[in-house]
Structures are given as C-alpha cells and as structure tokens.
Protein backbone atom coordinates (compact mmCIF):
# COMPACT_ATOMS: atom_id res chain seq x y z
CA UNK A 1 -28.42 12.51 -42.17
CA UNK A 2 -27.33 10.55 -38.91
CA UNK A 3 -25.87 12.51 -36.17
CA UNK A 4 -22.48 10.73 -36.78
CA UNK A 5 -22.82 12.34 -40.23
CA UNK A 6 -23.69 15.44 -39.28
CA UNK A 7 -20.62 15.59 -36.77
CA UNK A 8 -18.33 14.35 -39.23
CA UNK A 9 -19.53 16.92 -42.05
CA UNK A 10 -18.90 19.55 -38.96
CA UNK A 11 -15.45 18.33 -38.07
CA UNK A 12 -14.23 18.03 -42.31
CA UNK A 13 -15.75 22.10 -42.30
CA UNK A 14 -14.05 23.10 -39.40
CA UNK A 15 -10.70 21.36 -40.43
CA UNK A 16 -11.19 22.67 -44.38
CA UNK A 17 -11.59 26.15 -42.15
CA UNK A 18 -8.62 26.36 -40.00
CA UNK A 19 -6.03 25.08 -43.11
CA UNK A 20 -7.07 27.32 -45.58
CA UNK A 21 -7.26 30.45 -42.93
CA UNK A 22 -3.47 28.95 -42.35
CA UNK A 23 -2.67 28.36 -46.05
CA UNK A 24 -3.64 32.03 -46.88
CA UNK A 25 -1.73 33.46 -44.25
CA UNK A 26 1.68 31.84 -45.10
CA UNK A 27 1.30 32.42 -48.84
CA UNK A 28 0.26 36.39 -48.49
CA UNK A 29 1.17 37.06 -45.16
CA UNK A 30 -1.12 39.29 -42.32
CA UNK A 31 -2.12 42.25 -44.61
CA UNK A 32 -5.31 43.59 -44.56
CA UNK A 33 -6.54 41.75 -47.64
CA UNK A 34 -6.33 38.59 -45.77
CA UNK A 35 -7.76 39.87 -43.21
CA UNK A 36 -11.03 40.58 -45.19
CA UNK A 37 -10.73 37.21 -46.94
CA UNK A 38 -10.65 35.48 -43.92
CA UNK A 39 -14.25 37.17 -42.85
CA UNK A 40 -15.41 35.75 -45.93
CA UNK A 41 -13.89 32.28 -45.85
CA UNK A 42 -15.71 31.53 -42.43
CA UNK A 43 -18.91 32.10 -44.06
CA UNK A 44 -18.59 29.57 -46.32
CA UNK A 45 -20.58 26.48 -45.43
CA UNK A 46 -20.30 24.21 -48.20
CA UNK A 47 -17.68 21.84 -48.17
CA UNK A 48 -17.37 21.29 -51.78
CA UNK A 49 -16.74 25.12 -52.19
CA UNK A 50 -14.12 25.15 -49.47
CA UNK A 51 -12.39 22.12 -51.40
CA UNK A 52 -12.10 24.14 -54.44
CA UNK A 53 -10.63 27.43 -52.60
CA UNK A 54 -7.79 25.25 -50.73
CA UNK A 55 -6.77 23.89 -54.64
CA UNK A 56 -7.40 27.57 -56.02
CA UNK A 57 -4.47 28.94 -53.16
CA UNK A 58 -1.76 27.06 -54.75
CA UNK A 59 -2.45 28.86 -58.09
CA UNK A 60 -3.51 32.15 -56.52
CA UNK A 61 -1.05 34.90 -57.29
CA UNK A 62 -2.99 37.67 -54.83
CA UNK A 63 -5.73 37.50 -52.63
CA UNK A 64 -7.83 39.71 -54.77
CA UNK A 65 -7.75 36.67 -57.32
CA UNK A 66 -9.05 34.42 -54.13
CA UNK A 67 -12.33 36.97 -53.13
CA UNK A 68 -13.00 36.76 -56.99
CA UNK A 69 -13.30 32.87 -56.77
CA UNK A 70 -15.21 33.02 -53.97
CA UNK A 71 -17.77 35.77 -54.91
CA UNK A 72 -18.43 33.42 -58.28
C-alpha cells in the first residue's frame, strides 16, 4: 500500500468515525447507551464494517440493536 493509500484509507476511517458518532447522537440522543457505543465504534478499524453500521443506523430502532451488530 502507497503512503497516499494509506492516508486516504486514514482520512475515509476518520470521516466514517466522526458521522456515525454524529448520526448516533441525533437519532438516540446523549444517554448513556450512546455513550458506551461510541467507546466501541472508535475501535473499529475496518472500513467495510464501519460502512455497514452507518446503513444499519437508519434501520436501528435502539442502540442496544446497534452494539448487537457490532459485537457479530
């Protein structure tokens, strides 16, 4: 992987990061179940897996339902 790659892949994570931290936040608001799922959304690495949790908040009716899809 080329450093340009490598930068881009970090900028796309850090972008997928802040939007679905945001996302989760306006749908469920600051309790402290978003507060834990936020601990465990900035351990998530893999962009493909942060793809499929900002298309999984739309449907998401708690954030319960959101730790379960990203424990599996």
């Amino acid at each position: 992987m080329t450093l340009a790659e490598k930068l881009r892949n970090e900028g796309l994570e850090q972008g997928l990061l802040e939007g679905i931290e945001f996302s989760v936040g306006i749908k469920f608001g600051d309790s402290d179940d978003c507060k834990s799922i936020t601990a465990k959304i900035k351990n998530i690495r893999d962009i493909k897996q942060l793809k499929a949790l900002k298309g999984k908040i739309k449907s998401a009716k708690t954030v319960p339902e959101l730790i379960k899809f990203i424990e599996n």
